[in-house]
Protein backbone atom coordinates (compact mmCIF):
# COMPACT_ATOMS: atom_id res chain seq x y z
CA UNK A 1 81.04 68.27 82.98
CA UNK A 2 77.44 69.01 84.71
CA UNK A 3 76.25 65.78 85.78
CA UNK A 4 73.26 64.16 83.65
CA UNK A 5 70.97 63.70 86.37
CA UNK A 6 70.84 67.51 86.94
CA UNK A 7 71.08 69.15 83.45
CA UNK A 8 69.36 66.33 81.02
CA UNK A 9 67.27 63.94 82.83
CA UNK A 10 63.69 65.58 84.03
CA UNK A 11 61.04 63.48 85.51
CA UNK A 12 58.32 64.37 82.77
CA UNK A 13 55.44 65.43 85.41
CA UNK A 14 52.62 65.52 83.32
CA UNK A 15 52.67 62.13 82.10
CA UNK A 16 53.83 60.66 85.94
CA UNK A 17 55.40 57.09 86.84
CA UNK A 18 55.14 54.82 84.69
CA UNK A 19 54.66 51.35 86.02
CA UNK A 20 56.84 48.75 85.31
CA UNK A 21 56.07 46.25 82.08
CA UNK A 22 54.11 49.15 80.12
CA UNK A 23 57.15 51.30 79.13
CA UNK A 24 58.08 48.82 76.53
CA UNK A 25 54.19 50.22 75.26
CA UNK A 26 56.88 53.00 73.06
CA UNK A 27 57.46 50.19 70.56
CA UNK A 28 53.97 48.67 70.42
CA UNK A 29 50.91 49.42 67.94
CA UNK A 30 47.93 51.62 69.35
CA UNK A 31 44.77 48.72 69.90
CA UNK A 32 47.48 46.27 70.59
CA UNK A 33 47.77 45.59 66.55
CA UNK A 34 50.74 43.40 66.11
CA UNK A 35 54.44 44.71 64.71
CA UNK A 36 55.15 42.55 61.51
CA UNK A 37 58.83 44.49 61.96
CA UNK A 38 60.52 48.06 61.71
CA UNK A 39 62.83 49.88 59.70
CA UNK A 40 65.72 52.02 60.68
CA UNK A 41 66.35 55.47 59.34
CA UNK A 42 68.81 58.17 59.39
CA UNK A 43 65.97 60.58 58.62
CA UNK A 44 62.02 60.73 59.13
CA UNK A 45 61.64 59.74 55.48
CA UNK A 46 61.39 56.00 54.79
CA UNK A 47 63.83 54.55 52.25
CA UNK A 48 63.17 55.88 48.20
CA UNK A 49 60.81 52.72 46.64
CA UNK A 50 58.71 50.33 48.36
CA UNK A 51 59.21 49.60 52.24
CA UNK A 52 61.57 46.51 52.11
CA UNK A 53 60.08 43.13 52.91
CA UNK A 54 62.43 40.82 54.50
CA UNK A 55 63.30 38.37 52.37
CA UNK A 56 64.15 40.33 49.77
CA UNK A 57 66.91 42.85 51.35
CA UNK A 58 70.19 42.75 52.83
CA UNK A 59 72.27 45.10 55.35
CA UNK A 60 73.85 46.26 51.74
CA UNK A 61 70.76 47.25 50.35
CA UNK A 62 69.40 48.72 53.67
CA UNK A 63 72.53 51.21 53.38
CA UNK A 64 72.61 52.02 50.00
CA UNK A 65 68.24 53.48 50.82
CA UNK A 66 69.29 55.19 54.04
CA UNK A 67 68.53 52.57 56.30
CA UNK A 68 70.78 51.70 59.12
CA UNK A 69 69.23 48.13 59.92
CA UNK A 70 65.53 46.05 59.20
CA UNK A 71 63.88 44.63 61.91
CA UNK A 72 61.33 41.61 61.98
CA UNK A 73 58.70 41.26 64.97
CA UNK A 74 60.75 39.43 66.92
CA UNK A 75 63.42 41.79 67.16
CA UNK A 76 61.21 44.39 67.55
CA UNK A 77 60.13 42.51 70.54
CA UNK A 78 64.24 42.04 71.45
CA UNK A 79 64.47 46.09 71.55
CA UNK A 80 61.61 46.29 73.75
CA UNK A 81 62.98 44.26 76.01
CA UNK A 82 65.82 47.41 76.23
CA UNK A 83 63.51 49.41 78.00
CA UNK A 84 64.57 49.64 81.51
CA UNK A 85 60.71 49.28 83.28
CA UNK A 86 61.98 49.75 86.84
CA UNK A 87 60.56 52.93 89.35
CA UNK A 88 64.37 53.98 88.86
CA UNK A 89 64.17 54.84 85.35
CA UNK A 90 60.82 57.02 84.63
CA UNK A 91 60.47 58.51 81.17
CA UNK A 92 62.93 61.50 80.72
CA UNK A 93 63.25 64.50 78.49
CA UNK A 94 65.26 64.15 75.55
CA UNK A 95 66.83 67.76 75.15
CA UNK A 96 70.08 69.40 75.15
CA UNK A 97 73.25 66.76 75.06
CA UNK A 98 71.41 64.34 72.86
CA UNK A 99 71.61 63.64 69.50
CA UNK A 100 69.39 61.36 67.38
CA UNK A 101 70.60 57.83 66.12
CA UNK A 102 67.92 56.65 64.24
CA UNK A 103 63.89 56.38 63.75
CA UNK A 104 62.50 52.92 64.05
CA UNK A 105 59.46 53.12 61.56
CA UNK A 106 57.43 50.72 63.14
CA UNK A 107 55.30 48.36 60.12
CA UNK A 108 51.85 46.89 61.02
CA UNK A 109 50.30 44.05 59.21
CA UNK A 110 50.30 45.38 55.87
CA UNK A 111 53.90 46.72 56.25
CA UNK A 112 52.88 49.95 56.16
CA UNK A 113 54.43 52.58 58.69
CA UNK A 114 52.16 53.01 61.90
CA UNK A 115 54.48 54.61 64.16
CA UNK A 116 57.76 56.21 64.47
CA UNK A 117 60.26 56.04 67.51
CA UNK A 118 63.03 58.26 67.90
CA UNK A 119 66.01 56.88 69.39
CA UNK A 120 68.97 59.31 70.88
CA UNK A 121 72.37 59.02 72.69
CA UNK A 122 73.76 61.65 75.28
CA UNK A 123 77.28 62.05 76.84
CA UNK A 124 76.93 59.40 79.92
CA UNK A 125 76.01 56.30 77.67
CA UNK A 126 72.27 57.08 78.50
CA UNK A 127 70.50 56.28 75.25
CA UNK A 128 66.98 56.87 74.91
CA UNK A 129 63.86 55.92 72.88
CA UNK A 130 60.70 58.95 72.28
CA UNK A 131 57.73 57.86 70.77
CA UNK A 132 56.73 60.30 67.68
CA UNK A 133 53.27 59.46 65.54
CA UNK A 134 53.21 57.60 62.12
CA UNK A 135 54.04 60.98 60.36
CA UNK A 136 55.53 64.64 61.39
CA UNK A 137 51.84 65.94 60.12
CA UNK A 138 50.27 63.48 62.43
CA UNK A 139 51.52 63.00 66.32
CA UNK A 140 51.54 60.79 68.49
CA UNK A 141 48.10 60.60 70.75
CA UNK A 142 48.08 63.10 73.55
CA UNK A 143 47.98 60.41 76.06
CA UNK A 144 51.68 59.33 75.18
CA UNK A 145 52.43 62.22 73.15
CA UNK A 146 56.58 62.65 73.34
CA UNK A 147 56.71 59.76 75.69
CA UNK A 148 60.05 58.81 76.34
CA UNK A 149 61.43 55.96 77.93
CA UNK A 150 65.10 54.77 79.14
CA UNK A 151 67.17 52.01 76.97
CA UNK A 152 69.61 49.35 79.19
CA UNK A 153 72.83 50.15 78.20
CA UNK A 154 74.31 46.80 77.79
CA UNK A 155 71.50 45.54 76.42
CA UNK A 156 70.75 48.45 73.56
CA UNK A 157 74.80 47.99 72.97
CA UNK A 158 74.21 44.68 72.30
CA UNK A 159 71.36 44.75 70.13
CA UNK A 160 72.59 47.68 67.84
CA UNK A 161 76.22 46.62 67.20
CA UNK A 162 74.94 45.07 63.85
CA UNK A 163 73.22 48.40 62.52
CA UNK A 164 75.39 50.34 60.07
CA UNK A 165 76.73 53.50 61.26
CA UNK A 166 78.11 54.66 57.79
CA UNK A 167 76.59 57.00 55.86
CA UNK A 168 78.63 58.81 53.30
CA UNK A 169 77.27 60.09 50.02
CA UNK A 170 77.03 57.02 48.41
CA UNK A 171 74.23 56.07 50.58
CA UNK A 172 72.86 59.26 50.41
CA UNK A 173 72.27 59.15 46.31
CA UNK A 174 71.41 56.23 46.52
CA UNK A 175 68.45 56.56 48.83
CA UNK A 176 67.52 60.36 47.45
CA UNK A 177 68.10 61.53 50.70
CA UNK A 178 69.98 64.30 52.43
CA UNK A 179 71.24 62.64 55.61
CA UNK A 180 71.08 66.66 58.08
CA UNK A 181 73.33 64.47 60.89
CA UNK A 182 75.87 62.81 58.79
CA UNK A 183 79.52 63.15 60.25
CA UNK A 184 81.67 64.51 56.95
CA UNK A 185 83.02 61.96 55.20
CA UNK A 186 87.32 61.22 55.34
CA UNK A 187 88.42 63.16 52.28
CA UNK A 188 92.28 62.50 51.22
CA UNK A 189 93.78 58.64 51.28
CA UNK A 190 96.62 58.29 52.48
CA UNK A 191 96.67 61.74 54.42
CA UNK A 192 96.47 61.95 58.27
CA UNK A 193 93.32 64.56 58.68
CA UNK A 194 92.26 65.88 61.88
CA UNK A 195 88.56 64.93 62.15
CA UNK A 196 85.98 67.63 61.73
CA UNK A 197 83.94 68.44 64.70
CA UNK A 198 81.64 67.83 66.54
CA UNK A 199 82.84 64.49 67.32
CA UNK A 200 79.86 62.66 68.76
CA UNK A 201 79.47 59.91 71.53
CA UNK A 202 79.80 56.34 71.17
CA UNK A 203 76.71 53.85 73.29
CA UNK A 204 79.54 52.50 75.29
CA UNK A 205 79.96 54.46 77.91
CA UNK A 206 82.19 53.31 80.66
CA UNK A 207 80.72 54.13 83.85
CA UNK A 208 81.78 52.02 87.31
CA UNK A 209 79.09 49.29 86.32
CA UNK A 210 80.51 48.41 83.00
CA UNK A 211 83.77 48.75 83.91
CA UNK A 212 83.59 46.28 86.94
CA UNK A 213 81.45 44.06 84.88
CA UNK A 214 84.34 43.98 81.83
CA UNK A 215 87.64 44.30 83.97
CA UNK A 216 87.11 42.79 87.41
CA UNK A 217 84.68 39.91 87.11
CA UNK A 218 81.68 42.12 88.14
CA UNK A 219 83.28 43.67 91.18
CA UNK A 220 82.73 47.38 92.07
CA UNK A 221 85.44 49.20 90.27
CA UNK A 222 86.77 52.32 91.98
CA UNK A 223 88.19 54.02 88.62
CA UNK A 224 87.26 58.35 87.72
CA UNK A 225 84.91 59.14 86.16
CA UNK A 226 85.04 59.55 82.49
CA UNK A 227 85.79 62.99 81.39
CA UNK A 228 84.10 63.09 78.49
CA UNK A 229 84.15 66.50 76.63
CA UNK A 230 84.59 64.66 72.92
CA UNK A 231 84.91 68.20 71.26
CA UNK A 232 87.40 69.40 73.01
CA UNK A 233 89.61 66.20 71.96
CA UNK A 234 91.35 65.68 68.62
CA UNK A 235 91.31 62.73 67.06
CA UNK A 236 93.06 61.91 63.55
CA UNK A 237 92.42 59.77 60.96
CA UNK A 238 94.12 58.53 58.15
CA UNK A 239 92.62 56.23 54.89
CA UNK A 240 94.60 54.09 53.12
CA UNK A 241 96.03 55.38 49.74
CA UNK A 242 93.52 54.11 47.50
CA UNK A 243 90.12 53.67 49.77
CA UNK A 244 87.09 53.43 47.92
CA UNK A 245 83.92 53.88 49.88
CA UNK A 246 82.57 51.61 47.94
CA UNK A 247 84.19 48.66 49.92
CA UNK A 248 84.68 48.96 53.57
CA UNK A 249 88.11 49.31 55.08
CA UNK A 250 88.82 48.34 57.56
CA UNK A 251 90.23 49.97 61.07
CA UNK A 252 92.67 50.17 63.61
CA UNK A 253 92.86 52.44 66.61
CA UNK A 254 96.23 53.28 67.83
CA UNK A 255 97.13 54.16 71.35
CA UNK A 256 99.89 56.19 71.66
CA UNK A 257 102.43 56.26 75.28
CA UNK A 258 102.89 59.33 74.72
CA UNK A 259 100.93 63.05 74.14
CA UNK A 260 101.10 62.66 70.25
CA UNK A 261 97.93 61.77 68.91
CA UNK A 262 99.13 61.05 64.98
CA UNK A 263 99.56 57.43 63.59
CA UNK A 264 103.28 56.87 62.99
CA UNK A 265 104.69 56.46 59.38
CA UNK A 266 105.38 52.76 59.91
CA UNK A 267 102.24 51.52 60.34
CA UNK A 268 101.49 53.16 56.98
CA UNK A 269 102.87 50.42 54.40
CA UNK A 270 100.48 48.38 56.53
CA UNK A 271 97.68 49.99 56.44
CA UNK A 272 97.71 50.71 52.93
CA UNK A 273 98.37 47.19 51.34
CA UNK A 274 95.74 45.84 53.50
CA UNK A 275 93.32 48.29 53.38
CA UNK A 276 92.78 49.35 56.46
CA UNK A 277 92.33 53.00 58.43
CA UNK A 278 93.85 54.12 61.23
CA UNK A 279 92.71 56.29 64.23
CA UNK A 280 94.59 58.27 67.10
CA UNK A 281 93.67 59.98 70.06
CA UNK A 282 96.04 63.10 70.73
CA UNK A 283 97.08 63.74 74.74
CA UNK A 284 95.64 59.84 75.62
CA UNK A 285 98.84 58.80 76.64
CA UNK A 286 100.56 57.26 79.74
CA UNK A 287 99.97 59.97 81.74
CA UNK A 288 96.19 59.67 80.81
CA UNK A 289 93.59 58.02 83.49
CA UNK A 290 92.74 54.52 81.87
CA UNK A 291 88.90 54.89 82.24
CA UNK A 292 89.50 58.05 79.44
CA UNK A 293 92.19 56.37 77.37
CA UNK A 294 89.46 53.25 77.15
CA UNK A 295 86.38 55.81 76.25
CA UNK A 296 88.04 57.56 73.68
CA UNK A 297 88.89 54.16 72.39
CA UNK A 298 85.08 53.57 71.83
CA UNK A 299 84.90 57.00 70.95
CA UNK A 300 87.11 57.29 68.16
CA UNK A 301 85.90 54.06 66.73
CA UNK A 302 82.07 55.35 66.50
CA UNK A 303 83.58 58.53 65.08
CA UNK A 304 85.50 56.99 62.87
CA UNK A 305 82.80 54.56 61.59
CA UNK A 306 80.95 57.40 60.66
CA UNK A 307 83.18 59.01 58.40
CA UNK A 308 84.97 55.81 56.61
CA UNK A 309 83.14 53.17 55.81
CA UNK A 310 84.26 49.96 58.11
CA UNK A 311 83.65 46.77 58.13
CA UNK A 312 82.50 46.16 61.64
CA UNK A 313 84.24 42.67 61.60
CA UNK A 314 87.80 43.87 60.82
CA UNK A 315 87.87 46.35 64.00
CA UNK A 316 91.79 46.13 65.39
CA UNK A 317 93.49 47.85 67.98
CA UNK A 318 97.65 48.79 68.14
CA UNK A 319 99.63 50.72 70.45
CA UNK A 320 102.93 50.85 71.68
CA UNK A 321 103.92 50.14 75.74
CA UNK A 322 101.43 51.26 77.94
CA UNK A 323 99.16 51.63 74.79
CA UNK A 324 100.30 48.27 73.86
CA UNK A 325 98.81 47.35 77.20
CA UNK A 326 95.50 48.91 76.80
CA UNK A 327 95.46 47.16 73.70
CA UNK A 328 95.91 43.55 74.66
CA UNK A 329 93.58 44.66 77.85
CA UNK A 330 90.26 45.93 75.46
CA UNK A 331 90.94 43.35 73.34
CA UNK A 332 90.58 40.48 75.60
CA UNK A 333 87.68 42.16 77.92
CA UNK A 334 85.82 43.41 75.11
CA UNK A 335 86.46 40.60 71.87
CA UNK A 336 82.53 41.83 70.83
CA UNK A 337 83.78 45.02 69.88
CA UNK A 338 87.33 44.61 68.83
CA UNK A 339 88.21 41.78 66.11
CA UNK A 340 92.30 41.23 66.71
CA UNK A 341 95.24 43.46 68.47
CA UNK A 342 98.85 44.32 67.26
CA UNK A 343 100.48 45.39 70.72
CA UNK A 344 104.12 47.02 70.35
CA UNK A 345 106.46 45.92 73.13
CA UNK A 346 103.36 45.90 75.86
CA UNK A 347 101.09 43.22 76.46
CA UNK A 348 98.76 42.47 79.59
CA UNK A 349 97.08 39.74 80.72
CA UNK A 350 94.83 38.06 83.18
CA UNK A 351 97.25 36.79 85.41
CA UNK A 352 100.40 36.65 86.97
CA UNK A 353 102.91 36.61 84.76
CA UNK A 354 106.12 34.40 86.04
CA UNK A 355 109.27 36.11 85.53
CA UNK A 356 111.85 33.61 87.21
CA UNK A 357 112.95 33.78 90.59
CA UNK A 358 110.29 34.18 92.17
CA UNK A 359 109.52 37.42 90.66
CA UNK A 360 105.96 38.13 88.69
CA UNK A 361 104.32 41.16 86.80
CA UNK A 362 100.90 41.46 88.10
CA UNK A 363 97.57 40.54 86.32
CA UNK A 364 96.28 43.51 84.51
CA UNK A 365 92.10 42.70 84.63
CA UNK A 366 90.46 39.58 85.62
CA UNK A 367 89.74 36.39 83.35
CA UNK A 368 86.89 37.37 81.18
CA UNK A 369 83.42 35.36 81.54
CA UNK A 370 83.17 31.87 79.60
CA UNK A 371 81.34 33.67 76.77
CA UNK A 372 83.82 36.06 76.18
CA UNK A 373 86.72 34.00 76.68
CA UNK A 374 85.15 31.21 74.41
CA UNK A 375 84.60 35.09 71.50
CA UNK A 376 88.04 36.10 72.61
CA UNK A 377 89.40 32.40 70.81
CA UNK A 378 88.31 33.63 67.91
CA UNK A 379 90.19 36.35 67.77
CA UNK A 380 94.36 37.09 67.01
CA UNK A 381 96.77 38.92 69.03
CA UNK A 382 100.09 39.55 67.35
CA UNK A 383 102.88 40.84 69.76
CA UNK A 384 105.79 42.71 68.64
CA UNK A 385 108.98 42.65 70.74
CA UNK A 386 112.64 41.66 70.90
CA UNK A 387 115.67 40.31 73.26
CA UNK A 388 116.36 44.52 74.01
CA UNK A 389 113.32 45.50 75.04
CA UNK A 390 112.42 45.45 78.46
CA UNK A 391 109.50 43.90 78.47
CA UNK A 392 110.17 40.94 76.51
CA UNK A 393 110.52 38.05 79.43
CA UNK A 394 107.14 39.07 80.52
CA UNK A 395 105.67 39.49 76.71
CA UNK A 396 107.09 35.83 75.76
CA UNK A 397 105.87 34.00 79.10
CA UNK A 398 102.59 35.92 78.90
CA UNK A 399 102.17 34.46 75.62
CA UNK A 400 103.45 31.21 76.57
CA UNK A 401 100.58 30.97 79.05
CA UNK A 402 97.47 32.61 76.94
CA UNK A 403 98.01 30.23 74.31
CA UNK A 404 98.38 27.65 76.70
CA UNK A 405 94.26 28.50 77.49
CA UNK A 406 93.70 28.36 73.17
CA UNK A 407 94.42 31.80 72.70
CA UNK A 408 95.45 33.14 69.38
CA UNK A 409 98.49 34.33 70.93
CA UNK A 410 101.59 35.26 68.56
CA UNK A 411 105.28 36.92 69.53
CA UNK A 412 106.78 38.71 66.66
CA UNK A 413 110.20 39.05 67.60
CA UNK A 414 112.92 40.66 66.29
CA UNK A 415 115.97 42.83 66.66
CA UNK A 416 114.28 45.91 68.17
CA UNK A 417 114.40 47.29 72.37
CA UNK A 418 111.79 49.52 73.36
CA UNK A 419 110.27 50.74 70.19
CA UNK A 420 108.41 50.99 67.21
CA UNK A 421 108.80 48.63 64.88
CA UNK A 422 110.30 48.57 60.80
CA UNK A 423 107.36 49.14 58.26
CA UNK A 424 107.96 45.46 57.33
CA UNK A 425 107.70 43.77 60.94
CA UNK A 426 104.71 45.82 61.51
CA UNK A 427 103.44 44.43 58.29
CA UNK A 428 104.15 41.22 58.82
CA UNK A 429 102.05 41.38 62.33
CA UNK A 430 99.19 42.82 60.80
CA UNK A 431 99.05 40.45 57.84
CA UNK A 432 98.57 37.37 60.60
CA UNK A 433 96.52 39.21 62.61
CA UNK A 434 93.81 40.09 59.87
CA UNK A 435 94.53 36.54 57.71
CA UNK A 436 91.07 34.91 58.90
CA UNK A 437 89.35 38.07 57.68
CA UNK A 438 90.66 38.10 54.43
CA UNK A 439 90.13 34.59 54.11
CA UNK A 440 86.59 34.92 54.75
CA UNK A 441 85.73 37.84 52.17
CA UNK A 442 87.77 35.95 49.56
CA UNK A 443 85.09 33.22 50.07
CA UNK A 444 82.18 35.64 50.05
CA UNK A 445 83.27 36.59 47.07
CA UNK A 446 84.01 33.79 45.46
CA UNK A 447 80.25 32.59 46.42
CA UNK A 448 78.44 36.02 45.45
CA UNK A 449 80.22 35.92 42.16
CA UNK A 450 78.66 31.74 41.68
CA UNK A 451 75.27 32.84 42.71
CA UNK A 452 75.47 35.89 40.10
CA UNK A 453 76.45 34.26 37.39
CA UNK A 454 73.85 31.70 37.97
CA UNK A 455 71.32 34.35 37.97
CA UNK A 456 72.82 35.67 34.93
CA UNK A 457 72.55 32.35 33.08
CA UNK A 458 68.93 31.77 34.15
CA UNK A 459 67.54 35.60 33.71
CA UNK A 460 70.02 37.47 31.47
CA UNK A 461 71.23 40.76 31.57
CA UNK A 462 68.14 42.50 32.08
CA UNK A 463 66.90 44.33 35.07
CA UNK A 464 64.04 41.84 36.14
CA UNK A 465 60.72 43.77 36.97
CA UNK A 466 59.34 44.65 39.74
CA UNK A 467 57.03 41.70 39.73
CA UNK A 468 59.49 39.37 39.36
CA UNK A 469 59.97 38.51 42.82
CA UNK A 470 61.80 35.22 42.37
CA UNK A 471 64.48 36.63 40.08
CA UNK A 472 64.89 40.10 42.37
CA UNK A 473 65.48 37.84 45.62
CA UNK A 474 68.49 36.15 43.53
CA UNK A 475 70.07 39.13 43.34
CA UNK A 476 69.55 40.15 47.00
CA UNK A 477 70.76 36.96 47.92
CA UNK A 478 74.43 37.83 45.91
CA UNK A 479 74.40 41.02 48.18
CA UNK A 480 73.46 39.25 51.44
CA UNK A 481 76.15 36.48 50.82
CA UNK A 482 79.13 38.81 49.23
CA UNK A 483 78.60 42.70 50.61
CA UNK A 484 80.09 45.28 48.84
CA UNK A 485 81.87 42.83 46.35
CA UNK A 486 82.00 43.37 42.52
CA UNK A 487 79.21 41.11 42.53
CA UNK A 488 77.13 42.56 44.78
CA UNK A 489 77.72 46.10 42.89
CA UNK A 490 76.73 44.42 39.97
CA UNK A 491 73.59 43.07 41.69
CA UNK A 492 72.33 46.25 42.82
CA UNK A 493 72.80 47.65 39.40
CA UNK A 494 70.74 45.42 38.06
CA UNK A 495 67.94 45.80 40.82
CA UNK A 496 67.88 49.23 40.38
């Protein structure tokens, strides 16, 4: 792969250094008029009806007009902050190897758009932000015209992991709009597909820095580099039988040992009574450098959330031996990404595991940081193993000592060596693991469906107009408190 520094990023000489503070300048007003907030497209065109105002709205509603995400000033002001304002990191072109995430239509006072900014992703993790004017028939100024600034990685990560990636046709009618970059949506439940290229990349990019910072307590890690040439990959995905875009799944990536990149058939009873799709990487086995097996990880999760719709809180992550490993390992250094883990006869951990006399499997990454760790309780890990299986002393004493530190540690264990599981046991695993989830949409639910039949008591069956503020913020509120539940659905009918 021909490094980015030589073949994307060029110093833009006729605009020059920029000192450091006024890059964040991309996401302010012209005169220094004040943001009141921002909206997030998937295309140049705001959302069909009025500009959202943000009471009124929820991340449901956002998606079903095109929008990805609504800001309000003070996140505006939180994405600024992304801009990396250092000599190091002048403004750089934007061309080949990028490809667009999203337009933040920036709103002034009157909520009206006074400024768009592009924002794209290339291959390394670089993500960038180019300043475009309020409309394509009217530019930016010259003085800034295409200005273009660099975005911190962990910090842009961070503030877009709540913005929907989604956007299948539902959205699309919905908002009236024809979405140019949309990934094809998953077609057959129930069938393993191979995904339709181009696969594109995912923010996290795992270069030295990040992978220090996640694995090895901030020290400088001496992994390879990431070869990361996504369309030359294959990555399947499979739906569960009777998926309905209309309610997110939700997903798990599985890593294989071996070359084979296909879910196997027992995961598939699984899958489908919980709802839940599956992802696989094909030649990211054993033999595979970790840094790639971890990138396609990410990878395959950002390609796969663009095609199905997922709920980003019910993000899991399966594998068997040394993809059990990488499991447990992503799992516990990265618990703001991934949501619970269902290792098969592998499992590592952040420290020495005791074996008896005298004998110990090494740590596999360092303790992650208090805030993790404290993210990473919240979170279950569901082992699978048995007496045959090789690895069992060091599964059940590695267990023994994570919960021992208030872990959500579980060992499944039952009459199986070195293997995959029965359809059953692998159901059983995956029930525990995503239990808290279930339990917390059933109460979502439950509440959307209270606050709708209030509404329905106090208003009636009629759509209220478009003047009737109080009654239309009701009914966003059933959307904002129950996504995507019948009573949500019935919500937006009735705002529409």
């Amino acid at each position: 792969m021909v490094r980015l520094a030589a073949a994307v990023v060029a110093v833009l000489t006729a605009v020059g250094s920029v000192a450091a503070g006024r890059d964040r300048g991309v996401f302010e007003l012209e005169g220094g008029a004040s943001v009141s907030g921002a909206v997030l497209t998937v295309s140049g065109a705001l959302p069909a009806g009025p500009v959202p105002s943000f009471g009124a709205s929820s991340p449901m509603l956002l998606n079903l007009s095109g929008s990805i995400a609504e800001l309000s000033g003070p996140q505006v002001a939180v994405l600024a902050r992304c801009v990396r304002t250092s000599a190091a990191a002048p403004p750089v072109d934007a061309g080949a190897g990028f490809r667009r995430v999203c337009i933040v239509q920036l709103l002034d006072g009157k909520g009206a758009v006074a400024k768009r900014v592009e924002l794209l992703t290339g291959f390394e993790g670089v993500t960038v932000a180019r300043e475009l004017g309020p409309t394509d028939a009217k530019p930016a100024s010259s003085a800034v015209a295409g200005r273009t600034v660099v975005l911190d990685a962990e910090k842009y990560r961070q503030v877009s992991l709540g913005w929907a990636r989604y956007r299948g046709p539902f959205a699309a009618e919905s908002a009236g709009l024809a979405d140019q970059s949309a990934a094809p949506p998953a077609k057959a439940g129930g069938v393993v597909e191979e995904m339709a290229k181009p696969i594109v990349p995912a923010p996290m990019y795992l270069d030295e820095k990040t992978f220090g910072e996640r694995f090895i307590s901030g020290g400088r890690a001496n992994v390879l580099k990431v070869a990361r040439k996504l369309n030359d990959e294959r990555f399947f995905l499979r739906v569960p039988a009777a998926y309905d875009p209309r309610t997110p799944a939700g997903l798990l990536v599985y890593i294989n040992a071996a070359p084979d990149g296909k879910p196997p058939g027992v995961l598939f009873k699984a899958l489908d009574e919980l709802g839940i799709a599956c992802v696989g990487i094909e030649n990211a086995g054993n033999d595979r450098p970790v840094v790639d097996r971890f990138q396609l990880v990410f990878d395959a999760v950002f390609a796969a959330s663009e095609r199905v719709h997922v709920d980003p809180r019910r993000v899991y992550l399966s594998g068997i031996s040394g993809g059990g490993r990488c499991a447990s390992r992503l799992q516990c250094c990265f618990p703001d990404y991934f949501t619970g883990a269902a290792p098969i006869v592998g499992l590592s951990t952040y420290f020495n595991v005791p074996l008896g006399g005298g004998k110990h499997s090494p740590a596999g990454f360092d303790r992650p940081n208090t805030a993790r760790f404290a993210q990473l309780r919240t979170r279950r890990l569901g082992v699978l193993t048995g007496p045959a299986d090789f690895n069992y002393a060091e599964i059940v004493a590695a267990a023994k000592g994570m919960k021992g530190d208030g872990l959500q540690v579980r060992v499944f264990e039952h009459e199986m060596g070195h293997q995959l599981p029965t359809a059953e046991w692998f159901l059983e695993t995956l029930r525990w693991v995503d239990e808290p989830y279930r339990e917390t949409v059933a109460k979502e639910a439950a509440e959307a469906q209270r606050l709708l039949d209030a509404y329905l008591k106090k208003w009636g069956e009629a759509a209220p107009e478009a003047k009737n503020v109080r009654a239309r913020e009701e009914l966003a509120k059933v959307t904002r408190v129950g996504p995507w539940t019948p009573a949500a659905w019935r919500a937006v009918e009735l705002l529409k």
